[in-house]
Protein backbone atom coordinates (compact mmCIF):
# COMPACT_ATOMS: atom_id res chain seq x y z
CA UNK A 1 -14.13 -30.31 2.54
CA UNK A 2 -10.49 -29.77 2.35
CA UNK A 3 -9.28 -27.19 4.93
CA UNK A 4 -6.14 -25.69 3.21
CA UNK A 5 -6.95 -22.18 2.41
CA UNK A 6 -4.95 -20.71 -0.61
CA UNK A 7 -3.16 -17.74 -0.25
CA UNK A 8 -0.82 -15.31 -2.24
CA UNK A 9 0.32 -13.50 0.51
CA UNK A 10 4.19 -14.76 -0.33
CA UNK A 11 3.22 -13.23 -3.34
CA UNK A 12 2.04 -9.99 -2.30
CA UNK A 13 4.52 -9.43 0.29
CA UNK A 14 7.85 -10.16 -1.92
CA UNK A 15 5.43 -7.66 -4.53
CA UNK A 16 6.29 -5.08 -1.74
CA UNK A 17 10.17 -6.45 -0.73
CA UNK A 18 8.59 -7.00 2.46
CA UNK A 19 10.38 -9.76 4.57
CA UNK A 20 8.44 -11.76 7.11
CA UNK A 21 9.25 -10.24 10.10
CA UNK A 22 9.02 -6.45 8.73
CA UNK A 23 5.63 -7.89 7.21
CA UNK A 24 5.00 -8.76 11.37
CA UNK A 25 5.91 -5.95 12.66
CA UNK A 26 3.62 -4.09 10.47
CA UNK A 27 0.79 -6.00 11.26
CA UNK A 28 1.27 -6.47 14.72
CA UNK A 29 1.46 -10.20 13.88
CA UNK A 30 4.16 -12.29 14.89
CA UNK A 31 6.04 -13.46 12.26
CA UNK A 32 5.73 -17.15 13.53
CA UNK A 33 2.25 -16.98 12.29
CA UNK A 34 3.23 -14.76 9.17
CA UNK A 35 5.59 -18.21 8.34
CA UNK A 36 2.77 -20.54 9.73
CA UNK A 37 0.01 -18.72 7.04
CA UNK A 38 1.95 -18.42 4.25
CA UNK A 39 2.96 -22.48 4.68
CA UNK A 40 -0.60 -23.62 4.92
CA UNK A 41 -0.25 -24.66 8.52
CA UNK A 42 -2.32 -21.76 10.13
CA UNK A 43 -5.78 -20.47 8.56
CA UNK A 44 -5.88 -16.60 10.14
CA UNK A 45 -8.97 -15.57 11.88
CA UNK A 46 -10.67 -12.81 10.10
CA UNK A 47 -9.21 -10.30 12.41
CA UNK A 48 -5.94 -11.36 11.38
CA UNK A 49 -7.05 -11.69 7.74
CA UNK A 50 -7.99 -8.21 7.91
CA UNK A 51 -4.99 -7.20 9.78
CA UNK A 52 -2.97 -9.13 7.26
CA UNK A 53 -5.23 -7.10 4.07
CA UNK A 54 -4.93 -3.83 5.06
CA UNK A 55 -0.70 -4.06 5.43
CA UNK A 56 -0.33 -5.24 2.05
CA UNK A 57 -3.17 -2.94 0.74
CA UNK A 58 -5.23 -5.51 -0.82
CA UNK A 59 -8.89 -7.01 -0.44
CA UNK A 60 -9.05 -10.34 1.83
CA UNK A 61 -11.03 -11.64 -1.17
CA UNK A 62 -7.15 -10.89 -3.21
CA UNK A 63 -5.32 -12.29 0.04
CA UNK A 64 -7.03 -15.72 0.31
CA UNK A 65 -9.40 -17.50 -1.36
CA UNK A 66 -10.99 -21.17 -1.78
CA UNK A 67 -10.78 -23.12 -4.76
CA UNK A 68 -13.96 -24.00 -6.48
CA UNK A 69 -14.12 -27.54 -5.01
CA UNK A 70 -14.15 -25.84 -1.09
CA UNK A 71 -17.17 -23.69 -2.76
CA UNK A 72 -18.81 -26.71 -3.88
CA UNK A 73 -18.49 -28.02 -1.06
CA UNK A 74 -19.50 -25.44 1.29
CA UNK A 75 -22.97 -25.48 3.02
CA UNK A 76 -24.51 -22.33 3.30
């Protein structure tokens, strides 16, 4: 299974004029990570998901999501 997670949380926090670092400071992330995230290189716990949700005042489900391959692929 690929382990990229895809995210629109560029998306959703330029939807809100929302830099980076005002994004981390209103999270109570740093904004290393915010950068890391967004860039693929980082997949957030789900205490930072949540964190990351409830700022930009959308669902985790509309924050990050797999694609249907990482379903199919995914043992449950």
């Amino acid at each position: 299974m690929d382990e990229t997670l895809f995210t629109t949380m560029k998306l959703q926090r330029a939807r809100r004029n929302l830099t980076q670092a005002q994004l981390a400071d209103l999270s109570g992330i740093t904004r290393k990570s915010i950068n890391a995230i967004e860039s693929g290189r980082m997949v957030p716990s789900i205490l930072l998901a949540l964190k990351l949700a409830r700022t930009l005042g959308v669902t985790v489900e509309e924050l990050f999501s797999l694609t249907p391959s990482e379903v199919d692929d995914f043992d449950c």
